[in-house]
C-alpha atoms as a PDB file:
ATOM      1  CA  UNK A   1       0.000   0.000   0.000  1.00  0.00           C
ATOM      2  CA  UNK A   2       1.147   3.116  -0.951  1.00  0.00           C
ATOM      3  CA  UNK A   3       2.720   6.098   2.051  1.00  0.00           C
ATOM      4  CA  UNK A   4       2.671   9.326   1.859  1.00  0.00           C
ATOM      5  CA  UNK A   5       3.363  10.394   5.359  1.00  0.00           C
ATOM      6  CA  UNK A   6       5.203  13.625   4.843  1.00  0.00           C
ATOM      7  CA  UNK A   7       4.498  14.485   1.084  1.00  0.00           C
ATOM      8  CA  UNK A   8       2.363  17.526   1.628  1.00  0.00           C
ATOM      9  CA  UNK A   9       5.100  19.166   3.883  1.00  0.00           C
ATOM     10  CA  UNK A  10       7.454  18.562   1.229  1.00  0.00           C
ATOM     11  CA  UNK A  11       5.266  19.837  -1.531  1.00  0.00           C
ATOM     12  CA  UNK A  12       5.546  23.086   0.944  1.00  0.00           C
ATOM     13  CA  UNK A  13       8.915  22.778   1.689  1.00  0.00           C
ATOM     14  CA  UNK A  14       9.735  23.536  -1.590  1.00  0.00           C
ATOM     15  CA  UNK A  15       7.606  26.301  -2.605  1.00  0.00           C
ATOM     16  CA  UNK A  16       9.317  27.911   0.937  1.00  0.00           C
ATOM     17  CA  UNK A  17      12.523  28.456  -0.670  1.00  0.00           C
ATOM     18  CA  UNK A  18      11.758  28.714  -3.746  1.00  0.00           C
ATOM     19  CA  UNK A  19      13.420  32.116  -4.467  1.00  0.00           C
ATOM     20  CA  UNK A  20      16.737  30.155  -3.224  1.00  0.00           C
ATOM     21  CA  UNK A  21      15.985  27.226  -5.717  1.00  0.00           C
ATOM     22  CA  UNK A  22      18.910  27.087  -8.928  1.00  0.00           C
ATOM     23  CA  UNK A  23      17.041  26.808 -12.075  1.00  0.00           C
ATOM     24  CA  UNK A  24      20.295  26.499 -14.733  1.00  0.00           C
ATOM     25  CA  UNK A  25      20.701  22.716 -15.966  1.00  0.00           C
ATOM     26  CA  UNK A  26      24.165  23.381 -17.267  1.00  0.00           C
ATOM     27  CA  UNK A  27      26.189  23.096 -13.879  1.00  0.00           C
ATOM     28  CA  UNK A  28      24.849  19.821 -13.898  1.00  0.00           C
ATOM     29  CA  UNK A  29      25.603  18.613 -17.386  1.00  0.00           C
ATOM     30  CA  UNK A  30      29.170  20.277 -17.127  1.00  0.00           C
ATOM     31  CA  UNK A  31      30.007  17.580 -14.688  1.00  0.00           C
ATOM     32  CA  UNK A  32      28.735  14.833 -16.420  1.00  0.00           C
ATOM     33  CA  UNK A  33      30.823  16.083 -19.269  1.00  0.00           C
ATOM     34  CA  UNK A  34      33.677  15.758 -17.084  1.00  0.00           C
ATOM     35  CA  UNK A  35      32.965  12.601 -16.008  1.00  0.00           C
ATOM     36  CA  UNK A  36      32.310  11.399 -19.454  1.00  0.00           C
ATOM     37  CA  UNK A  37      35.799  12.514 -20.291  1.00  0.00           C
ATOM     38  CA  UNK A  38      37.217  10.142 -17.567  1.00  0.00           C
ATOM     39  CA  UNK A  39      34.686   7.216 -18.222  1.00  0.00           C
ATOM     40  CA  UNK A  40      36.188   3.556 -18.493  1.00  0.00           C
ATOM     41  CA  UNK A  41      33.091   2.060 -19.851  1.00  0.00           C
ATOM     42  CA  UNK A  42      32.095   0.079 -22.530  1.00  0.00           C
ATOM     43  CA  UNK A  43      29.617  -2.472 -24.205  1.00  0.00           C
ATOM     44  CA  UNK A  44      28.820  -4.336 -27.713  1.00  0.00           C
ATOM     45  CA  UNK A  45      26.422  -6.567 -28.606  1.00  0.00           C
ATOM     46  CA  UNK A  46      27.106 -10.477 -28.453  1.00  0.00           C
ATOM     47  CA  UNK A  47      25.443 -13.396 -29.184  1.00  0.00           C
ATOM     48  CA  UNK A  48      23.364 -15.127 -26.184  1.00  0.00           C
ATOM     49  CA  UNK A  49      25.586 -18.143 -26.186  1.00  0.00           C
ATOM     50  CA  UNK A  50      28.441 -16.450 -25.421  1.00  0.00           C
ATOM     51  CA  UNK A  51      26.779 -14.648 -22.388  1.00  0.00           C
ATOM     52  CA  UNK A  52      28.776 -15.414 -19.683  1.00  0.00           C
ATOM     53  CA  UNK A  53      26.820 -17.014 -16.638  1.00  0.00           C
ATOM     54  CA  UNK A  54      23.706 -17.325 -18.445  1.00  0.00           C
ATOM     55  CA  UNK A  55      22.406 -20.329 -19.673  1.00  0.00           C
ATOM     56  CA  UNK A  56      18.967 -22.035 -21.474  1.00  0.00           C
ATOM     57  CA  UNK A  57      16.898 -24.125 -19.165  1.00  0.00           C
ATOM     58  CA  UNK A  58      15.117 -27.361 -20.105  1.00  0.00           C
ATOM     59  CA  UNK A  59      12.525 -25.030 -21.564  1.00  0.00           C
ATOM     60  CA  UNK A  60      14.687 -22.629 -23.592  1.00  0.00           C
ATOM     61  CA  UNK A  61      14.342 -19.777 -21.240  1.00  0.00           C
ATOM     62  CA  UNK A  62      17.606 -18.051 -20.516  1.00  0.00           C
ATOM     63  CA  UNK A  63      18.635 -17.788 -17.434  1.00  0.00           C
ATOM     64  CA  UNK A  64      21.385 -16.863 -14.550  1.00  0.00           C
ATOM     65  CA  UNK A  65      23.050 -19.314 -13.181  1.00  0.00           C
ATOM     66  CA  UNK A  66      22.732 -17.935  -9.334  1.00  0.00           C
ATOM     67  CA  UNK A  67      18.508 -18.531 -10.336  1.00  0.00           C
ATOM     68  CA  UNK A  68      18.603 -14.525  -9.353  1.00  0.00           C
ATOM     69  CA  UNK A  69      18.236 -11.396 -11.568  1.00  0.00           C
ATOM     70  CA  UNK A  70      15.564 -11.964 -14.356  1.00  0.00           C
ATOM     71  CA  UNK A  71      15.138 -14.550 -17.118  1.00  0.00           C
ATOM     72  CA  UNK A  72      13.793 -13.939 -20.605  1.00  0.00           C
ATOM     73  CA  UNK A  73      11.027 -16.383 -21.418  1.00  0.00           C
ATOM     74  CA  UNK A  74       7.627 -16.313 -23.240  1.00  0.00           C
ATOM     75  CA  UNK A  75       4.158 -14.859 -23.481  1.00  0.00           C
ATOM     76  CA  UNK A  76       1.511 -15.958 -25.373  1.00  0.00           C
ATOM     77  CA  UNK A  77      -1.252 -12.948 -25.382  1.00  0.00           C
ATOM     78  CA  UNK A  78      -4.849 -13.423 -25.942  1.00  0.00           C
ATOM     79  CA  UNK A  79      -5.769  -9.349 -27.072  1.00  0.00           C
ATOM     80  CA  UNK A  80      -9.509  -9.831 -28.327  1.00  0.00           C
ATOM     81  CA  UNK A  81      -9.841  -6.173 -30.115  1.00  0.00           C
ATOM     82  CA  UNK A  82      -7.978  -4.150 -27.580  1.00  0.00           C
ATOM     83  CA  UNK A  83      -4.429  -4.160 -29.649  1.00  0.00           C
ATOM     84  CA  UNK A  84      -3.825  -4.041 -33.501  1.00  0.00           C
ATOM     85  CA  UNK A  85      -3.921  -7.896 -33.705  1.00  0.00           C
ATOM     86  CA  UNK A  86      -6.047 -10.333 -31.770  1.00  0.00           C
ATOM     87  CA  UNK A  87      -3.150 -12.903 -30.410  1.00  0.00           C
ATOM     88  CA  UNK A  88       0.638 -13.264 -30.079  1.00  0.00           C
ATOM     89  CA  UNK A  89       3.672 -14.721 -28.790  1.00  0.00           C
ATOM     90  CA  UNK A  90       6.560 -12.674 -27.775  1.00  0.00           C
ATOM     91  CA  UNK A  91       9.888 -12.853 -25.467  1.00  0.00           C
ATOM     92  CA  UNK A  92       9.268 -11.130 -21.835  1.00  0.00           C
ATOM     93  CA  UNK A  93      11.677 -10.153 -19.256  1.00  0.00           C
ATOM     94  CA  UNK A  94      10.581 -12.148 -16.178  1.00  0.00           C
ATOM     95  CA  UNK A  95      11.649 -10.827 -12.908  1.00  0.00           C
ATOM     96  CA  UNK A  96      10.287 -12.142  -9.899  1.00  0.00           C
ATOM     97  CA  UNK A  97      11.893  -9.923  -7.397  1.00  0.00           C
ATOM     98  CA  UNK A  98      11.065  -6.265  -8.325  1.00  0.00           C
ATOM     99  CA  UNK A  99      13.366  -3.170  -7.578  1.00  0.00           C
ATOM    100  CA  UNK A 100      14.011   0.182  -5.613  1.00  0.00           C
ATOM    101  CA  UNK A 101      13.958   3.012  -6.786  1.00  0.00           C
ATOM    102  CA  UNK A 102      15.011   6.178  -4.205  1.00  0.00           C
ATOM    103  CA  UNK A 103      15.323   9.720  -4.743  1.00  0.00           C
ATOM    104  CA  UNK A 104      17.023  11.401  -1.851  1.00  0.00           C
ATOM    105  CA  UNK A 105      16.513  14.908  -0.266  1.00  0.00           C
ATOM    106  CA  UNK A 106      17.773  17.101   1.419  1.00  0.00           C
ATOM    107  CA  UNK A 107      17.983  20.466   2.963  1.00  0.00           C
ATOM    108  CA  UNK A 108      20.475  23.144   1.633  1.00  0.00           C
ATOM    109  CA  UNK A 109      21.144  26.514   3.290  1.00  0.00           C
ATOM    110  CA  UNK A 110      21.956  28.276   0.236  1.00  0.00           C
ATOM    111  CA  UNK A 111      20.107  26.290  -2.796  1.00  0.00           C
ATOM    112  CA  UNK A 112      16.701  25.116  -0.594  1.00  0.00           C
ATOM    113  CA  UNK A 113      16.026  21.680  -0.953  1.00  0.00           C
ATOM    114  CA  UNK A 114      17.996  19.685  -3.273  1.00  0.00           C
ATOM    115  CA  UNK A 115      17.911  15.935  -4.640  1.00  0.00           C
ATOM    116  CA  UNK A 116      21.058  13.551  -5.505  1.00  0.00           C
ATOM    117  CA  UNK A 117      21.089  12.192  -9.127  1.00  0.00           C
ATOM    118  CA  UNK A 118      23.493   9.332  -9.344  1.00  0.00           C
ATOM    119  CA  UNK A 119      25.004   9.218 -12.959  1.00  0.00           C
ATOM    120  CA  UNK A 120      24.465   5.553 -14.028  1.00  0.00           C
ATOM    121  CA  UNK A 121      26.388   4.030 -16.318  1.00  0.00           C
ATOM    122  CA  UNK A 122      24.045   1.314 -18.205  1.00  0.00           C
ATOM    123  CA  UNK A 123      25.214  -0.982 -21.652  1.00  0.00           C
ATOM    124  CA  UNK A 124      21.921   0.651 -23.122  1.00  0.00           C
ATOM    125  CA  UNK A 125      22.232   4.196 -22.508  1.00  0.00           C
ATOM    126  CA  UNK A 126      22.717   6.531 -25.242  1.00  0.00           C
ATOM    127  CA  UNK A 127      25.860   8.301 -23.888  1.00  0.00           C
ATOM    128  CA  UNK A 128      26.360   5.844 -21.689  1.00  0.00           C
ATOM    129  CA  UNK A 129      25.881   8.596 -18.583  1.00  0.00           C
ATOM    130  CA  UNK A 130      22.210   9.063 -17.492  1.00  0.00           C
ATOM    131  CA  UNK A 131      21.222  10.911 -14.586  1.00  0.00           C
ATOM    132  CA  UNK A 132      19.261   8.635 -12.394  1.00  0.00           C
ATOM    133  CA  UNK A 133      17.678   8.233  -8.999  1.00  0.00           C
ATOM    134  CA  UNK A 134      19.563   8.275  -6.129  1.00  0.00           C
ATOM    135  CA  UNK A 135      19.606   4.557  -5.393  1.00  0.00           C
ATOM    136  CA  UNK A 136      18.197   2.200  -8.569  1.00  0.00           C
ATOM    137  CA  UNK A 137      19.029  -1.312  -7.577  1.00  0.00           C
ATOM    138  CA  UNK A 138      16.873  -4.873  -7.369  1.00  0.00           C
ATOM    139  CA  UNK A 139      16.736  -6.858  -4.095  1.00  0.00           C
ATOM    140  CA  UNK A 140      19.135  -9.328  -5.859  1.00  0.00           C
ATOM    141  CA  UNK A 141      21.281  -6.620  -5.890  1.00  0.00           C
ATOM    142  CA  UNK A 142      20.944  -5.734  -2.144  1.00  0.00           C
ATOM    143  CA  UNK A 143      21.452  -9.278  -1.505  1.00  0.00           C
ATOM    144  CA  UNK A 144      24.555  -8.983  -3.351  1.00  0.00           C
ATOM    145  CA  UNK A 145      23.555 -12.395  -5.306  1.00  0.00           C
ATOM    146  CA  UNK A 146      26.307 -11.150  -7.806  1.00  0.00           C
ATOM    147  CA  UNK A 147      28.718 -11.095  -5.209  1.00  0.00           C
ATOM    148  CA  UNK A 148      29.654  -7.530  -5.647  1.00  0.00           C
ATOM    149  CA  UNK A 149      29.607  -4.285  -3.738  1.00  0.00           C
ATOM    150  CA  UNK A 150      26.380  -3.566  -1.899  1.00  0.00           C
ATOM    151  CA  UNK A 151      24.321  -1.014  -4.196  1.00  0.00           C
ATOM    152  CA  UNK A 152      25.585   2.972  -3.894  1.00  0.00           C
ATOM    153  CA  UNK A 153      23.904   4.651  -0.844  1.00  0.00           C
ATOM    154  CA  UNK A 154      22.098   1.204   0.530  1.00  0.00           C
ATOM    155  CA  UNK A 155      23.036   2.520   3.774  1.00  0.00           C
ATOM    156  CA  UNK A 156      19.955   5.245   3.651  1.00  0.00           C
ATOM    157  CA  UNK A 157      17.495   2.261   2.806  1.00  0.00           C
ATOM    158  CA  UNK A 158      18.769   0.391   5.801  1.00  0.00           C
ATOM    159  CA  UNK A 159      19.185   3.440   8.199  1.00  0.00           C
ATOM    160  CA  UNK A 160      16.436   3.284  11.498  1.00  0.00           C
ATOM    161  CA  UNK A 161      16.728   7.041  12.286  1.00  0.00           C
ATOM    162  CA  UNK A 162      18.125  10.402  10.448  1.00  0.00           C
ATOM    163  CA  UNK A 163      16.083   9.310   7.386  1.00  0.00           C
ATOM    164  CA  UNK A 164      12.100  10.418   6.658  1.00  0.00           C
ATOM    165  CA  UNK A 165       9.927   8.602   4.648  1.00  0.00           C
ATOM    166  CA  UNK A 166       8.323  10.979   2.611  1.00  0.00           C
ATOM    167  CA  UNK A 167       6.345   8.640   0.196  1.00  0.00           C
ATOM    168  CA  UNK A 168       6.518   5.157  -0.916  1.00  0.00           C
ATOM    169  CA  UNK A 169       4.263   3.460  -3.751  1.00  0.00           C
ATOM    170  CA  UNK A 170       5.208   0.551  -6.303  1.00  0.00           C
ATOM    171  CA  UNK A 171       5.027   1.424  -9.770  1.00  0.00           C
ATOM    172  CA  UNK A 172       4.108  -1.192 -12.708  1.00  0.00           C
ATOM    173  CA  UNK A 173       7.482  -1.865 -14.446  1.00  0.00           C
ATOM    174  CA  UNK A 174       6.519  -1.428 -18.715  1.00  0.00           C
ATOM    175  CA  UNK A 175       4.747  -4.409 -19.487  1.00  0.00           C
ATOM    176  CA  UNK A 176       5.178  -4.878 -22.889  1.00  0.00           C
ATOM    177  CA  UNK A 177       8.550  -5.930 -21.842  1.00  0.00           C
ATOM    178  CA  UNK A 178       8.411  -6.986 -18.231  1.00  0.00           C
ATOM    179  CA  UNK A 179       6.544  -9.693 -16.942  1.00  0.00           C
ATOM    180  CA  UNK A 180       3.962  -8.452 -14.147  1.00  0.00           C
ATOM    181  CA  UNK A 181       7.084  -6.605 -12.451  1.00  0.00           C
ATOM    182  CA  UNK A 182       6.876  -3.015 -10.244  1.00  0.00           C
ATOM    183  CA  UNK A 183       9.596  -1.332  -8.588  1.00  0.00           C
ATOM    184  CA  UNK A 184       8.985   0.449  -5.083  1.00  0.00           C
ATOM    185  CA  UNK A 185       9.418   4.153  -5.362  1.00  0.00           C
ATOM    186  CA  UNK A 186      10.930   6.574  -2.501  1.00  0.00           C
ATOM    187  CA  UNK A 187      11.407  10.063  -1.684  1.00  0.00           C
ATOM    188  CA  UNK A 188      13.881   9.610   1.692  1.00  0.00           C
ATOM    189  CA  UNK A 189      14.606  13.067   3.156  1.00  0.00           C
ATOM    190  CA  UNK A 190      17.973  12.965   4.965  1.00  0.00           C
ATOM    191  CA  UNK A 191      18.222  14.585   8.233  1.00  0.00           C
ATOM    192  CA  UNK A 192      21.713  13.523   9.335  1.00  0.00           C
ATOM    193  CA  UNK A 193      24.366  13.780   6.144  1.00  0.00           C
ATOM    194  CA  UNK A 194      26.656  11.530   8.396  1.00  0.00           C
ATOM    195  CA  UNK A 195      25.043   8.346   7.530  1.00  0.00           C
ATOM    196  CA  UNK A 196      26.079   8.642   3.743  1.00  0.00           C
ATOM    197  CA  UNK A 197      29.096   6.484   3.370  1.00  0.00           C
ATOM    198  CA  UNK A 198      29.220   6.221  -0.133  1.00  0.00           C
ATOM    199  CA  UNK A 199      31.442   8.465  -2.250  1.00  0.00           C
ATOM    200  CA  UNK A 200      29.999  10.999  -4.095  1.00  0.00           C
ATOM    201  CA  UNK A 201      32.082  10.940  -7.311  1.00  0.00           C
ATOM    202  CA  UNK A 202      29.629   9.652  -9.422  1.00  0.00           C
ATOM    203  CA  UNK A 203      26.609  12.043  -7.450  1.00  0.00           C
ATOM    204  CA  UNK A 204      25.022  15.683  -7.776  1.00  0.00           C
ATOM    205  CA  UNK A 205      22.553  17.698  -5.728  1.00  0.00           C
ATOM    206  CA  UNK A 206      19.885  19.549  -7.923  1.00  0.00           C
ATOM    207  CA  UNK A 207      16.641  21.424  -7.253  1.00  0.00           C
ATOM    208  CA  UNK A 208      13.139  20.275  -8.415  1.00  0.00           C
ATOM    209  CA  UNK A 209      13.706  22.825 -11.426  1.00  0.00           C
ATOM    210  CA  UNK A 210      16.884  22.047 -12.379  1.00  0.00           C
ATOM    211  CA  UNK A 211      15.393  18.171 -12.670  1.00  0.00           C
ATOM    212  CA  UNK A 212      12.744  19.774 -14.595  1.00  0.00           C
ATOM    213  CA  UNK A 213      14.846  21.907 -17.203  1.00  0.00           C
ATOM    214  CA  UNK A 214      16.939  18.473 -17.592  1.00  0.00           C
ATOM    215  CA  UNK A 215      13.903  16.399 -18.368  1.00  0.00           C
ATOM    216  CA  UNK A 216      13.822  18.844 -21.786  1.00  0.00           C
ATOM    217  CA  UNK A 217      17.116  17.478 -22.892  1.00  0.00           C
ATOM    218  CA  UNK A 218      17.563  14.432 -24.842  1.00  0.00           C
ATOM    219  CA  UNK A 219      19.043  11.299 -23.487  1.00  0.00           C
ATOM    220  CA  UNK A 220      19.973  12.960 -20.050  1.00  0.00           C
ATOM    221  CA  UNK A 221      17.587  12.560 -17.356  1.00  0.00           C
ATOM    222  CA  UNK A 222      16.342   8.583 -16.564  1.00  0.00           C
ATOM    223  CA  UNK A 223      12.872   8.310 -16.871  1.00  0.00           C
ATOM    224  CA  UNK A 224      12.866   6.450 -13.353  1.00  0.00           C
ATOM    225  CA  UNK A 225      13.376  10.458 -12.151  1.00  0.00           C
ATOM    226  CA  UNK A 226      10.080  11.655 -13.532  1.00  0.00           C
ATOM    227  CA  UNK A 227       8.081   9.036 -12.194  1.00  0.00           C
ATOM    228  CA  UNK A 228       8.993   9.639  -8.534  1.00  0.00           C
ATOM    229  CA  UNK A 229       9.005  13.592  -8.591  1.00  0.00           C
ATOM    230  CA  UNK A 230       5.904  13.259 -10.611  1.00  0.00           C
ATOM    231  CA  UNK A 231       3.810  13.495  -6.782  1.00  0.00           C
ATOM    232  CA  UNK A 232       5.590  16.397  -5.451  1.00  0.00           C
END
């Protein structure tokens, strides 16, 4: 069930100090720029075969070989005269552990209240940089069934005070590619900075309008962002 315990006084929060609030998007893409300058990333396209630690089951599915992450299976869809053709089969991403997706906040004397974008670095991405929430991880991931670091900021999911809950709601994932999949959406507004661990090399504070001005540019801003401002 969705939360909402504080939402309102952020909503007014915000409007508070708004004459304090930066507006300019290009602070924020000059550091990416300067991190895309520095960026030891890559990816190509490869056969599935040669996928390492995935494999086909006995029904042709592929999956991981931990049984975590997702698998890529089929649907076969009945549509009667809702789509442009009445049946068909298609390959879906089947996840049966959703995500988290977390924005956080904070309060800034001189810039009002701000929100850390993490830029994300996805095989995908156009650019390869996209500015996305705060924390974007699934519970695989927070129970490190890779066997890799513990997702950036985790702490602040995991943190019993110095944290507020502003809302909380699970979103459908897109299902025309995701099988029946939603991801639980945050706003947490930090009260004590000291519980951050994680460095910040990769992270930028913005206002609400900066994230707004950035939502205008191509191939920046993760669409993740504009579904969990989209209540304040």
């Amino acid at each position: 069930m969705a939360e909402a315990p504080y939402l309102d006084w952020l909503r007014e929060h915000i409007r508070s100090q708004a004459e304090f609030e930066p507006r300019d998007p290009q602070p924020v893409l000059n550091w990416r720029n300067e991190l895309l300058k520095e960026l030891a990333f890559s990816a190509e396209l490869i056969g599935l075969d040669a996928a390492r630690g995935w494999k086909r089951d006995q029904k042709g599915n592929i999956v991981h070989e931990t049984g975590q992450f997702f698998s890529v299976e089929a649907a076969r869809i009945i549509g009667g005269n809702l789509r442009e053709v009445s049946s068909w089969d298609q390959p879906i991403y089947n996840q049966q552990e959703g995500g988290v997706l977390a924005l956080v906040a904070r309060d800034s004397p001189t810039s009002g209240v701000e929100f850390l974008l993490q830029a994300k670095a996805e095989p995908g991405n156009i650019g390869w940089l996209q500015l996305c929430p705060t924390i974007q991880c699934t519970w695989s991931n927070l129970k490190r069934a890779h066997e890799g670091r513990m997702p950036t900021l985790a702490e602040l999911l995991l943190a019993e005070k110095g944290v507020r809950l502003i809302y909380r709601a699970e979103h459908n994932e897109e299902g025309g590619r995701f099988w029946r999949k939603s991801n639980d959406n945050r706003i947490l507004f930090v009260t004590d900075e000291k519980l951050i661990q994680t460095h910040q090399e990769y992270f930028y504070w913005v206002s609400l309008s900066q994230i707004k001005a950035l939502a205008l540019i191509d191939n920046v801003l993760s669409p993740f962002v504009k579904t969990i401002i989209a209540p304040i």
